[in-house]
C-alpha atoms as a PDB file:
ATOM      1  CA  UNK A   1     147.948 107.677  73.911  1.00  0.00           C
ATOM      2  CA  UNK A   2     147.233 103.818  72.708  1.00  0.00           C
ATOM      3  CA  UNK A   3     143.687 103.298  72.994  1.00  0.00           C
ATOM      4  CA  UNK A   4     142.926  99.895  74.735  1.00  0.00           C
ATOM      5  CA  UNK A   5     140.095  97.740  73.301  1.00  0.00           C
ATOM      6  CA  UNK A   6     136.648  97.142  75.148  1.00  0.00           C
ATOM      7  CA  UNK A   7     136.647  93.896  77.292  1.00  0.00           C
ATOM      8  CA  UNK A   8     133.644  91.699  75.788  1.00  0.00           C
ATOM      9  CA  UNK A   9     132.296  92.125  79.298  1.00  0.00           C
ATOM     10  CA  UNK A  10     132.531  96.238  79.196  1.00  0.00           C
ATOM     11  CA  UNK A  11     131.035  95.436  75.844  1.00  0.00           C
ATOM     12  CA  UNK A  12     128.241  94.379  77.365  1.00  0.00           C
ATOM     13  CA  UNK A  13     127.568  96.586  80.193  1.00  0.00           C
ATOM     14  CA  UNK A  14     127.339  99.489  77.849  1.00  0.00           C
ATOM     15  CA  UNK A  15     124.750  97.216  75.311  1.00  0.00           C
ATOM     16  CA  UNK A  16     122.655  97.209  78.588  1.00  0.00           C
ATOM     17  CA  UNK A  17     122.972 100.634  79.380  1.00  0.00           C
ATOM     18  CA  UNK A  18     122.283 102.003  76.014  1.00  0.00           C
ATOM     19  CA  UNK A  19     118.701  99.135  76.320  1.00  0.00           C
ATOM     20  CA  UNK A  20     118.286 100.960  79.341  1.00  0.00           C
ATOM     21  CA  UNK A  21     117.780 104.221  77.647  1.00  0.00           C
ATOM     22  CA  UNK A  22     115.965 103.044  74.941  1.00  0.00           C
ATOM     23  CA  UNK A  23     113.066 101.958  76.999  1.00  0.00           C
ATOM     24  CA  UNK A  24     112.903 104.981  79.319  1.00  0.00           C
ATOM     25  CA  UNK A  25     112.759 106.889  75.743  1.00  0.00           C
ATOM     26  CA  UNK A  26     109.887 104.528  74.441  1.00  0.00           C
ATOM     27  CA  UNK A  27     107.817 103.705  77.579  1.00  0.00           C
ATOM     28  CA  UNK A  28     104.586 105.751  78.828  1.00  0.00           C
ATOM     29  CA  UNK A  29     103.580 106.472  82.265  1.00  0.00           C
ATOM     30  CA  UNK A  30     102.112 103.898  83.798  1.00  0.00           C
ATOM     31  CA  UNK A  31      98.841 106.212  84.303  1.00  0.00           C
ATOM     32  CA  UNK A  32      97.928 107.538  81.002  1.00  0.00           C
ATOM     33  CA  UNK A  33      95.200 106.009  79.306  1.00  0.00           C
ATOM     34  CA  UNK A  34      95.081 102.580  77.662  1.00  0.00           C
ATOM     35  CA  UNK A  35      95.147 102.680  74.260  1.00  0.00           C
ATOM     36  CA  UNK A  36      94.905  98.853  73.089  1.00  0.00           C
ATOM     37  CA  UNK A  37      91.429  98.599  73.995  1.00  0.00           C
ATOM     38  CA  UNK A  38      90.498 101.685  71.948  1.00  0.00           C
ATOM     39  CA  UNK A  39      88.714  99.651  69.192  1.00  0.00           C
ATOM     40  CA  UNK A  40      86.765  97.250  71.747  1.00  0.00           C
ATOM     41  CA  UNK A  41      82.936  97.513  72.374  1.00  0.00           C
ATOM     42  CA  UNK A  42      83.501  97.625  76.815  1.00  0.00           C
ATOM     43  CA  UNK A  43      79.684  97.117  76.650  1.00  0.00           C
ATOM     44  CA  UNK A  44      79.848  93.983  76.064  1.00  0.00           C
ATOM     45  CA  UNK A  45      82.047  93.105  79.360  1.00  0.00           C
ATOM     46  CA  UNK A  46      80.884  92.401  83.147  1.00  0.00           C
ATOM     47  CA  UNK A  47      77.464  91.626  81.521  1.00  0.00           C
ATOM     48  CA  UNK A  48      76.185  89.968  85.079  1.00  0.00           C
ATOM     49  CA  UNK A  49      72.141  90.170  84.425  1.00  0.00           C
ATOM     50  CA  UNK A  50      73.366  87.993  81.393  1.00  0.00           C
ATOM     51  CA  UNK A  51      75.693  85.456  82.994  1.00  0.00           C
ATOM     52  CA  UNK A  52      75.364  82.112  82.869  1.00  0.00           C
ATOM     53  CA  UNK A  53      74.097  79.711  86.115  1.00  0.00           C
ATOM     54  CA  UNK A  54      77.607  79.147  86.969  1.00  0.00           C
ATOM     55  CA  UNK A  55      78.585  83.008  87.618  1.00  0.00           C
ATOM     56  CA  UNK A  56      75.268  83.465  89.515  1.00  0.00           C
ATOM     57  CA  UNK A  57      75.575  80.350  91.738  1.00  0.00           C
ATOM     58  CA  UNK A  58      79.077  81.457  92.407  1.00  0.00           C
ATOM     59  CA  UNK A  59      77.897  85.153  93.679  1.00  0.00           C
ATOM     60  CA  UNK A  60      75.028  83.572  96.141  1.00  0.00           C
ATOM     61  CA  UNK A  61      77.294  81.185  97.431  1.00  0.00           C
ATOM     62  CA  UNK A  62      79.817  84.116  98.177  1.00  0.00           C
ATOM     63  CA  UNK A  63      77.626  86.737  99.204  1.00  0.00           C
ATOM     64  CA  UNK A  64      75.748  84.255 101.827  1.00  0.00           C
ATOM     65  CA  UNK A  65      79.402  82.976 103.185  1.00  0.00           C
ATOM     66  CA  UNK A  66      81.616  86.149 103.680  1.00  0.00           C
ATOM     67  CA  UNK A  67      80.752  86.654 107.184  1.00  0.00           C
ATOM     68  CA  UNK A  68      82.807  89.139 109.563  1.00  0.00           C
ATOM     69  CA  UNK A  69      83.886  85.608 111.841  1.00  0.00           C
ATOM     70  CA  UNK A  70      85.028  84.046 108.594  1.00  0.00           C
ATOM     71  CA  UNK A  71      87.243  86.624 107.291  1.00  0.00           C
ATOM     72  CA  UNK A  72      88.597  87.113 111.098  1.00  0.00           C
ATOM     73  CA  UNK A  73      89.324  83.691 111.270  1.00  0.00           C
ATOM     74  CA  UNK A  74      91.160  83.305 107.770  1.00  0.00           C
ATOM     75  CA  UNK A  75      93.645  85.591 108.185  1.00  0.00           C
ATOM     76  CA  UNK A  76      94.333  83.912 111.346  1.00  0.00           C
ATOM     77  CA  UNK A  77      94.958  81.041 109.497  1.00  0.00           C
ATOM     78  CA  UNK A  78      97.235  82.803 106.888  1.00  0.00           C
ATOM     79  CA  UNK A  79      99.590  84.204 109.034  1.00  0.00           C
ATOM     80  CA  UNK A  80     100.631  80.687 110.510  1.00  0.00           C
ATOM     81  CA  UNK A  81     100.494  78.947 107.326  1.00  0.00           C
ATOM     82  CA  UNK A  82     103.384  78.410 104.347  1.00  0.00           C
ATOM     83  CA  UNK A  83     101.196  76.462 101.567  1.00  0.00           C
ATOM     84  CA  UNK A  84     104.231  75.853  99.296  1.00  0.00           C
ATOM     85  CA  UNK A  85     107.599  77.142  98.342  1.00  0.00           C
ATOM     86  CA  UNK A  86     108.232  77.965  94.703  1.00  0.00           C
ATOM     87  CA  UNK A  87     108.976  80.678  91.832  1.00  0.00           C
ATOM     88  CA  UNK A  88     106.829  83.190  89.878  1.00  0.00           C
ATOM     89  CA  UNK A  89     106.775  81.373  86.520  1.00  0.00           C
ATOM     90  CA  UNK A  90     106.389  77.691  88.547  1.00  0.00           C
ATOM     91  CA  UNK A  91     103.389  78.949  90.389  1.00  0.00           C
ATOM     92  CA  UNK A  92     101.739  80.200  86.967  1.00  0.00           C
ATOM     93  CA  UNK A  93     101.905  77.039  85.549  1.00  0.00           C
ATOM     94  CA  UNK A  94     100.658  75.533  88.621  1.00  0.00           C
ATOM     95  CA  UNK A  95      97.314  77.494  87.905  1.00  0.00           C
ATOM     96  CA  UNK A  96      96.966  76.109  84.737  1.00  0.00           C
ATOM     97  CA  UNK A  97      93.906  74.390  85.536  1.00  0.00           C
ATOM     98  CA  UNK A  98      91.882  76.911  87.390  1.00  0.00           C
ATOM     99  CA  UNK A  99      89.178  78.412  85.378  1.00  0.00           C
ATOM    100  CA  UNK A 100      87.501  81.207  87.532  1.00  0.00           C
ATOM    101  CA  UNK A 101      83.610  80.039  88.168  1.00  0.00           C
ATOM    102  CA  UNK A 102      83.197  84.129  88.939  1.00  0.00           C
ATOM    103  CA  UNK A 103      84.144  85.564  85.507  1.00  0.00           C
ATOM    104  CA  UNK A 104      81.660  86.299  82.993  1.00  0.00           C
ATOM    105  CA  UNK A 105      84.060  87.211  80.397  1.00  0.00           C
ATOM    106  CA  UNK A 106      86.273  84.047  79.862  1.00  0.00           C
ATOM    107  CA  UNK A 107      86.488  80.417  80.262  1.00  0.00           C
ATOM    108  CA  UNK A 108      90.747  80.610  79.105  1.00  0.00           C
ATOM    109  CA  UNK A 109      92.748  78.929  81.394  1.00  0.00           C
ATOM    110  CA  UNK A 110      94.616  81.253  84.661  1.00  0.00           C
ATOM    111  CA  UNK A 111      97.972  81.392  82.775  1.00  0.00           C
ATOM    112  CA  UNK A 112      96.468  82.397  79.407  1.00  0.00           C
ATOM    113  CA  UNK A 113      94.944  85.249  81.283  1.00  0.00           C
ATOM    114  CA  UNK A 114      97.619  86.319  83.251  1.00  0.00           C
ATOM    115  CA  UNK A 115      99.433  86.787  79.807  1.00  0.00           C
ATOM    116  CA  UNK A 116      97.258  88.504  77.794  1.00  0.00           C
ATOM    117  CA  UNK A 117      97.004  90.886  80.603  1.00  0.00           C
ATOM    118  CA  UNK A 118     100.792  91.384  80.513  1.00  0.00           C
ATOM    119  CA  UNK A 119     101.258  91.674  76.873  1.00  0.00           C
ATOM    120  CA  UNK A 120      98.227  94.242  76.762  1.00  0.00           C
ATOM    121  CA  UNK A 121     100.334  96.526  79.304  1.00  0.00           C
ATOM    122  CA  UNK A 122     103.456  95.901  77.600  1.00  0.00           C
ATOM    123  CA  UNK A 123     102.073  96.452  73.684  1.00  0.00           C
ATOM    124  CA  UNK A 124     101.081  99.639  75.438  1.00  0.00           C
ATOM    125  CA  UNK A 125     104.839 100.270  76.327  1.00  0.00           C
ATOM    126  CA  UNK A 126     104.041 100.830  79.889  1.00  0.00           C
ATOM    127  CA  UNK A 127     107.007 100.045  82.079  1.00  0.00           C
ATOM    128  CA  UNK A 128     107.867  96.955  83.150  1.00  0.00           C
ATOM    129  CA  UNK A 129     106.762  96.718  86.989  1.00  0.00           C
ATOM    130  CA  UNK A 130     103.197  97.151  85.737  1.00  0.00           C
ATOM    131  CA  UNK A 131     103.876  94.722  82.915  1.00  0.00           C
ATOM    132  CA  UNK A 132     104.892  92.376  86.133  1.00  0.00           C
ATOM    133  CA  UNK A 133     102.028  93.497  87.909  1.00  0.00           C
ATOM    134  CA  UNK A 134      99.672  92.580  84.945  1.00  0.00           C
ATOM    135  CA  UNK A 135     101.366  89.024  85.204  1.00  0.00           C
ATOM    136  CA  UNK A 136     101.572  88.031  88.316  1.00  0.00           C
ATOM    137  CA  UNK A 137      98.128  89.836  89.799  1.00  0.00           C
ATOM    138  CA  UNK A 138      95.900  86.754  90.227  1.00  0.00           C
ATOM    139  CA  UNK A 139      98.351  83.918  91.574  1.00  0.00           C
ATOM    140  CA  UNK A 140      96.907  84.297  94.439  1.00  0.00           C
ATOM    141  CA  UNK A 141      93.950  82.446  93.158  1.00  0.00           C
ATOM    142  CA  UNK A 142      96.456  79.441  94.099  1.00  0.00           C
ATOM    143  CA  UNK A 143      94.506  79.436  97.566  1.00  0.00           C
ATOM    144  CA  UNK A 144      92.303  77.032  95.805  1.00  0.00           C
ATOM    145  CA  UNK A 145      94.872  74.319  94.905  1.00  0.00           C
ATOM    146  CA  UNK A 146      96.029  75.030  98.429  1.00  0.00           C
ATOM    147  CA  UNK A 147      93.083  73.658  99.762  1.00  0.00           C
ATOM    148  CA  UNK A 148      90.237  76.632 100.197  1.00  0.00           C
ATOM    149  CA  UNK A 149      86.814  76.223 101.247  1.00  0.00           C
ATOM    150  CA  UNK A 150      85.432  76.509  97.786  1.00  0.00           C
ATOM    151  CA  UNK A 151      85.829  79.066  94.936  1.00  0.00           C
ATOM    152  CA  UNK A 152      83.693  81.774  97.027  1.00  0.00           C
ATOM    153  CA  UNK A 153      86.333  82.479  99.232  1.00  0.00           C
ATOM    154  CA  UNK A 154      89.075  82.963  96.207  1.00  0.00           C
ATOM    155  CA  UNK A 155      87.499  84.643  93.380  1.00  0.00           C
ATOM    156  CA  UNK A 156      85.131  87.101  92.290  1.00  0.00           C
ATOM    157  CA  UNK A 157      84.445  90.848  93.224  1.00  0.00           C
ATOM    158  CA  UNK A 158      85.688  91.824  96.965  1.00  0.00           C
ATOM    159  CA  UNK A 159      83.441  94.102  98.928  1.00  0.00           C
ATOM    160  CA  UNK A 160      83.769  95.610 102.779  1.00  0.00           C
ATOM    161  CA  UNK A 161      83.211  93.203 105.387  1.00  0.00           C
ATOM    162  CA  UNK A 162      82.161  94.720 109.125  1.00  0.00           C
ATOM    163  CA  UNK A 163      79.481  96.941 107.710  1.00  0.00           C
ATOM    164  CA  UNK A 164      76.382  97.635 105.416  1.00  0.00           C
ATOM    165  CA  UNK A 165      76.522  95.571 102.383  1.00  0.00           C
ATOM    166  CA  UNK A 166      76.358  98.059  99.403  1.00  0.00           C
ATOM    167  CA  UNK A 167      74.023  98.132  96.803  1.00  0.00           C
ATOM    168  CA  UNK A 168      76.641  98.691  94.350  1.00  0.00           C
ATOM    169  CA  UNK A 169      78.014  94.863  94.828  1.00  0.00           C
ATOM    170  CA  UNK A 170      76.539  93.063  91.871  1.00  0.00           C
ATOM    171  CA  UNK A 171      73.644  90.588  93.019  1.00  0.00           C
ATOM    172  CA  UNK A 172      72.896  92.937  95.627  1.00  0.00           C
ATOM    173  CA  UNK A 173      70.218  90.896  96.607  1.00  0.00           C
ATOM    174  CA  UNK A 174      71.631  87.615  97.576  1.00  0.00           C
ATOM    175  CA  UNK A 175      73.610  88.907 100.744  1.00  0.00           C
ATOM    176  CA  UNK A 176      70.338  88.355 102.581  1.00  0.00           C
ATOM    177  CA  UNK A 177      70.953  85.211 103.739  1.00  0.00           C
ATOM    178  CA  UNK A 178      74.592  86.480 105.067  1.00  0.00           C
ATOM    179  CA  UNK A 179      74.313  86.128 108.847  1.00  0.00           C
ATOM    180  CA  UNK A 180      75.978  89.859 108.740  1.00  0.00           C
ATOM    181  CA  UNK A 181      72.935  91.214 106.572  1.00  0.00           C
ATOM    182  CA  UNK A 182      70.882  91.856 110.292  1.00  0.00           C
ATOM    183  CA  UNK A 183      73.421  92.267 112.604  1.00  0.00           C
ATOM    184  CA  UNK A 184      72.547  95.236 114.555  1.00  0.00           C
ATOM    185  CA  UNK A 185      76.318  96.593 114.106  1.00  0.00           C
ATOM    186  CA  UNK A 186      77.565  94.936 111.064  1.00  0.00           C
ATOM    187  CA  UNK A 187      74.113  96.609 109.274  1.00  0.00           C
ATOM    188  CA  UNK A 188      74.734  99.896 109.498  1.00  0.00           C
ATOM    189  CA  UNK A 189      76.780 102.405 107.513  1.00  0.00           C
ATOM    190  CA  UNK A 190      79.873 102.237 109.411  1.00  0.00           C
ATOM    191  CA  UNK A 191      79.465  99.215 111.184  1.00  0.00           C
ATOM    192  CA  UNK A 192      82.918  98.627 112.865  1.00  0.00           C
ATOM    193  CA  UNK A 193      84.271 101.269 110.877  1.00  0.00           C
ATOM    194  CA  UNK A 194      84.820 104.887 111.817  1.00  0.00           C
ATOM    195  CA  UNK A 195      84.543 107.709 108.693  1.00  0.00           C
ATOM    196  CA  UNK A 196      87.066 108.004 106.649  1.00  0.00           C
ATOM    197  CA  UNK A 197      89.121 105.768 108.142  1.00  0.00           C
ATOM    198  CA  UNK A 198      90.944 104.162 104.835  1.00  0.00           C
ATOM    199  CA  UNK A 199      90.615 101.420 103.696  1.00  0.00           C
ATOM    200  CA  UNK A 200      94.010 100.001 105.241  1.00  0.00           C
ATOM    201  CA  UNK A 201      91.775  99.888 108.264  1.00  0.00           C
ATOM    202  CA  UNK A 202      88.832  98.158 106.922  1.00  0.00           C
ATOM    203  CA  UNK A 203      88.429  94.226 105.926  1.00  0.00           C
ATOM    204  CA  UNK A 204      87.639  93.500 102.395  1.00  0.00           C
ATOM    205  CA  UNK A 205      86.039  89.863 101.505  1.00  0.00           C
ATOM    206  CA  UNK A 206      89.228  87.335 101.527  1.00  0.00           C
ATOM    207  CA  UNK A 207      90.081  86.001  98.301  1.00  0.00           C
ATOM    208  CA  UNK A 208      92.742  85.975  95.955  1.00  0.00           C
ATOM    209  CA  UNK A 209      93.637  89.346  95.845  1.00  0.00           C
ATOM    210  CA  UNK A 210      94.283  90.123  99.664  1.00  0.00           C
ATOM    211  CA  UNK A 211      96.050  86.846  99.473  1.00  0.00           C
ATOM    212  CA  UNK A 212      98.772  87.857  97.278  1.00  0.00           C
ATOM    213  CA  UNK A 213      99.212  91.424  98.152  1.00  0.00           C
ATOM    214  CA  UNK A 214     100.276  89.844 101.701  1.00  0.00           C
ATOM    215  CA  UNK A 215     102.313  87.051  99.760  1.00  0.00           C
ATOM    216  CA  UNK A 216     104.484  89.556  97.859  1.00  0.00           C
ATOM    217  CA  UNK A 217     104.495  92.594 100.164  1.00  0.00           C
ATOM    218  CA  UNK A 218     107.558  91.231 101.617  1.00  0.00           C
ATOM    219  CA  UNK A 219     108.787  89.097  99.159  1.00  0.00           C
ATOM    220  CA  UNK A 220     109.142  91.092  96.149  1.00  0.00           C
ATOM    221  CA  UNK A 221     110.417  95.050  94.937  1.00  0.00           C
ATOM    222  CA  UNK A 222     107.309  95.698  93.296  1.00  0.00           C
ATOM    223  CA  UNK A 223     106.699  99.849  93.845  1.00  0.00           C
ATOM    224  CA  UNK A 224     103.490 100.607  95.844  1.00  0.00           C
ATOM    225  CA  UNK A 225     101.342 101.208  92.730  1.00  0.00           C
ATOM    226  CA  UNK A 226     101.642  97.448  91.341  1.00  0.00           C
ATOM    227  CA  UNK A 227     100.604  96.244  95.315  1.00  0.00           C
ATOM    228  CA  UNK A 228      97.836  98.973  94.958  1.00  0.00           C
ATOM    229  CA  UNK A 229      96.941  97.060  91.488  1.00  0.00           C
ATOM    230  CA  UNK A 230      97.155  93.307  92.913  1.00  0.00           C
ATOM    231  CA  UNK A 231      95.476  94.433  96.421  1.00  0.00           C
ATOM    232  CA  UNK A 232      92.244  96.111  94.995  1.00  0.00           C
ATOM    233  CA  UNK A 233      91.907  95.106  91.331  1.00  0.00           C
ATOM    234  CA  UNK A 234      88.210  93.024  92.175  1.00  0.00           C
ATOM    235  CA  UNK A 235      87.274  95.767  94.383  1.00  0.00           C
ATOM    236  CA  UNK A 236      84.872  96.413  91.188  1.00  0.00           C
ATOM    237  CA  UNK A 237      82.244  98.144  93.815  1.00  0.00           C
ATOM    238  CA  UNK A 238      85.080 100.678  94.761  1.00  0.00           C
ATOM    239  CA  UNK A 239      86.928 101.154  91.543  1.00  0.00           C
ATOM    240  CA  UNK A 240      84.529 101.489  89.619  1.00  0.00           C
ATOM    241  CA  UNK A 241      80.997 102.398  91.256  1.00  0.00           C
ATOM    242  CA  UNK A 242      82.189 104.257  93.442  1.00  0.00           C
ATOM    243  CA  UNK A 243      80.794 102.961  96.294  1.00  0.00           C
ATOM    244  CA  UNK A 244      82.364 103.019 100.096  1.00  0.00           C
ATOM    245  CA  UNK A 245      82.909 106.863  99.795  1.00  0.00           C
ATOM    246  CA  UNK A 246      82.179 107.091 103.668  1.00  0.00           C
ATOM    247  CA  UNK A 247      85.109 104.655 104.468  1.00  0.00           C
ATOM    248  CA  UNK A 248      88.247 105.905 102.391  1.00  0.00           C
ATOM    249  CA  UNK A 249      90.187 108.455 102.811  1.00  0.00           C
ATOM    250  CA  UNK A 250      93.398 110.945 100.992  1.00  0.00           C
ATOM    251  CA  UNK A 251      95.443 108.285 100.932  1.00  0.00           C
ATOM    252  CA  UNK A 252      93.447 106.143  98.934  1.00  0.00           C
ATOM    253  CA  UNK A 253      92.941 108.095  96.233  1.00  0.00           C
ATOM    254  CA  UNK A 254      97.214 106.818  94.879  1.00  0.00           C
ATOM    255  CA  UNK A 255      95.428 103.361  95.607  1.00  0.00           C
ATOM    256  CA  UNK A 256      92.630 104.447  93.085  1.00  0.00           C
ATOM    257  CA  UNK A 257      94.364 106.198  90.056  1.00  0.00           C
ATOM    258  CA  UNK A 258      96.782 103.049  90.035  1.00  0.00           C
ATOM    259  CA  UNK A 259      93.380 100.723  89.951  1.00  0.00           C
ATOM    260  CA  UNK A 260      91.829 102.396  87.559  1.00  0.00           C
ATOM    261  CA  UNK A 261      94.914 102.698  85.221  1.00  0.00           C
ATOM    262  CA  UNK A 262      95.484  98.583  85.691  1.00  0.00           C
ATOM    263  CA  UNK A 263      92.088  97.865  85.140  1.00  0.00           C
ATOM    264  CA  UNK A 264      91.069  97.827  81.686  1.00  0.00           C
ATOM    265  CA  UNK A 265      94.276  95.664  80.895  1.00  0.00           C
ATOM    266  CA  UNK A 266      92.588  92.744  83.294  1.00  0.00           C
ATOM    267  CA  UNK A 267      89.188  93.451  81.733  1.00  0.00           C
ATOM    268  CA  UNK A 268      89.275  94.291  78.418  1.00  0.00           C
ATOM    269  CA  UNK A 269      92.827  91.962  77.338  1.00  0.00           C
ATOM    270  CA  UNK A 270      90.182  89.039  78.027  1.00  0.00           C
ATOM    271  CA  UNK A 271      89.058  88.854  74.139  1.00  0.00           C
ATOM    272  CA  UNK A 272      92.808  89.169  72.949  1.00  0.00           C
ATOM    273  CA  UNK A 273      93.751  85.923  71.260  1.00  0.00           C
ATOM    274  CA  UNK A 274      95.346  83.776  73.481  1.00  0.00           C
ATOM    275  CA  UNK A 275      98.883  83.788  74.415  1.00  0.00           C
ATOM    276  CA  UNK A 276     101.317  81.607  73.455  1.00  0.00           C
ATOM    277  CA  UNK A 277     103.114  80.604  77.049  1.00  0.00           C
ATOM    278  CA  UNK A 278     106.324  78.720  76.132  1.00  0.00           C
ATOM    279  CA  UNK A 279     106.889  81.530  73.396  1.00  0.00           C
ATOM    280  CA  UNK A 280     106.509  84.120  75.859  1.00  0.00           C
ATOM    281  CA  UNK A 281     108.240  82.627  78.546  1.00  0.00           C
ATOM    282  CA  UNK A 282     112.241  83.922  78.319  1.00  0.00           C
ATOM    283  CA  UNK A 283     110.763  87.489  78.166  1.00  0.00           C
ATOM    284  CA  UNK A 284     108.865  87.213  81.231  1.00  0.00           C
ATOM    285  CA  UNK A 285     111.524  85.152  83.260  1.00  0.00           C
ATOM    286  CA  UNK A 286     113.632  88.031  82.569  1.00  0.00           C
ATOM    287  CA  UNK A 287     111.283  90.219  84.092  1.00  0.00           C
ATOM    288  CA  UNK A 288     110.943  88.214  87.014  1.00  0.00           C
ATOM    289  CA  UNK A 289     114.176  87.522  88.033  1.00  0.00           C
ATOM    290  CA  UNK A 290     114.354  91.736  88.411  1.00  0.00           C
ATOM    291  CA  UNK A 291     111.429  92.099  91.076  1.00  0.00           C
ATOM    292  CA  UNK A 292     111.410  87.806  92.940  1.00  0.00           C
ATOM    293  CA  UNK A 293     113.606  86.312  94.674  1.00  0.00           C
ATOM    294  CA  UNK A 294     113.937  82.724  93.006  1.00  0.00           C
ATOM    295  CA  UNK A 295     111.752  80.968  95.490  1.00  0.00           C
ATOM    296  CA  UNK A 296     108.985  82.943  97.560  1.00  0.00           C
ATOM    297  CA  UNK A 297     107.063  81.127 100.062  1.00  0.00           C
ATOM    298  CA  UNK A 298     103.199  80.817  99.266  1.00  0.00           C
END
């Protein structure tokens, strides 16, 4: 029997199988423990006593301003709203310009972040819907080129709205000029709440993070993990303090390992040296065009 010569395009099919492989055989799990940050001093991150006027002005401004009728009346607003219709890589560049008045830890520029983040996860050969995850995670901090109230209600840690403001929130002290802070309800432990009732069912402070979770729910084949990761990575009370014990439930404890595991590639990749977009760029687009749909509607 004659054998017949490989098409070029069989060719290739098996080159991408055999890549396939390779990177199954070579990746981690997406939950064992980070090991670029291994050599970094983490004390010297979310240093908030520290911070400079800017990060403190930001916090009273957000903690007075998150009200219960605010956050109601936002998401409203969302779900009747399309604030521009564009790609992944298009709306990165688009945040360019932002430079987060919340974060204590940088002054690089969105799409620098958003980077570093990525190529943290993906030095640490975790697979690539995380490495997405890690790039994509705060586009939603677009709200402010879409025309938000301020940066207040796009950046900075979230926390439960509807109930007792917890002492674990940095600043713990400013929320007491929130018009929530003595409502007889919205004051108490539960306030609207009921126990345990997960934290699908509460309302977290609006910003950036709620934002895109909604966005790309829909609009994207990300696996539940990476929405877990986009969805709750500024709940910094939750995640890491461990407050709100009373509200969540079983169900968010998948919500919490993936957290946890995504976090110190958003915290800790902010001292990396900073990434070099337009080198970086066919990689990613690569990556992109596997999870987006070329145009997703903001």
């Amino acid at each position: 029997m004659i054998a017949v010569p490989a098409t070029p395009q069989q060719l290739e099919v098996v080159s991408d199988a055999i890549d396939e492989v390779n990177k199954l055989k070579t990746s981690r799990a997406w939950d064992e423990a980070s090991k670029f940050d291994a050599e970094k001093d983490k004390a010297q991150f979310r240093l908030y006593e520290d911070a400079c006027d800017r990060v403190k002005t930001f916090y009273k401004e957000q903690h007075e301003k998150q009200t219960v009728e605010f956050n109601i009346q936002v998401r409203a607003n969302f779900k009747k709203t399309v604030r521009a219709r564009m790609g992944i890589w298009e709306a990165m560049e688009m945040l360019n310009t932002l430079v987060d008045d919340s974060d204590p830890d940088t002054s690089v520029s969105q799409i620098e972040h958003l980077l570093q983040t990525a190529e943290a996860i993906r030095r640490d050969g975790k697979p690539e819907w995380m490495q997405v995850a890690g790039l994509v995670h705060d586009l939603g901090k677009l709200l402010y080129i879409f025309g938000s109230e301020g940066q207040w209600d796009v950046v900075g840690d979230t926390f439960v709205v509807g109930c007792k403001f917890s002492e674990k929130n940095i600043y713990p002290d400013t929320f007491s000029k929130n018009p929530d802070y003595n409502d007889p309800v919205y004051s108490t432990e539960y306030g609207v709440y009921t126990p345990q009732c997960g934290l699908d069912n509460v309302m977290l402070s609006w910003g950036h993070d709620e934002y895109l979770y909604h966005v790309l729910k829909n609009q994207s084949n990300l696996p539940e993990a990476a929405l877990h990761m986009i969805r709750y990575h500024s709940f910094y009370p939750w995640h890491r303090e461990g407050a709100y014990q009373h509200l969540t439930n079983a169900n968010d404890m998948k919500a919490l390992e993936a957290v946890q595991a995504f976090n110190p590639y958003d915290l800790y990749s902010k001292s990396d040296e900073p990434a070099d977009p337009e080198k970086l760029k066919p990689y990613y687009q690569k990556l992109i065009s596997k999870f987006f749909p070329d145009v997703i509607e903001w």
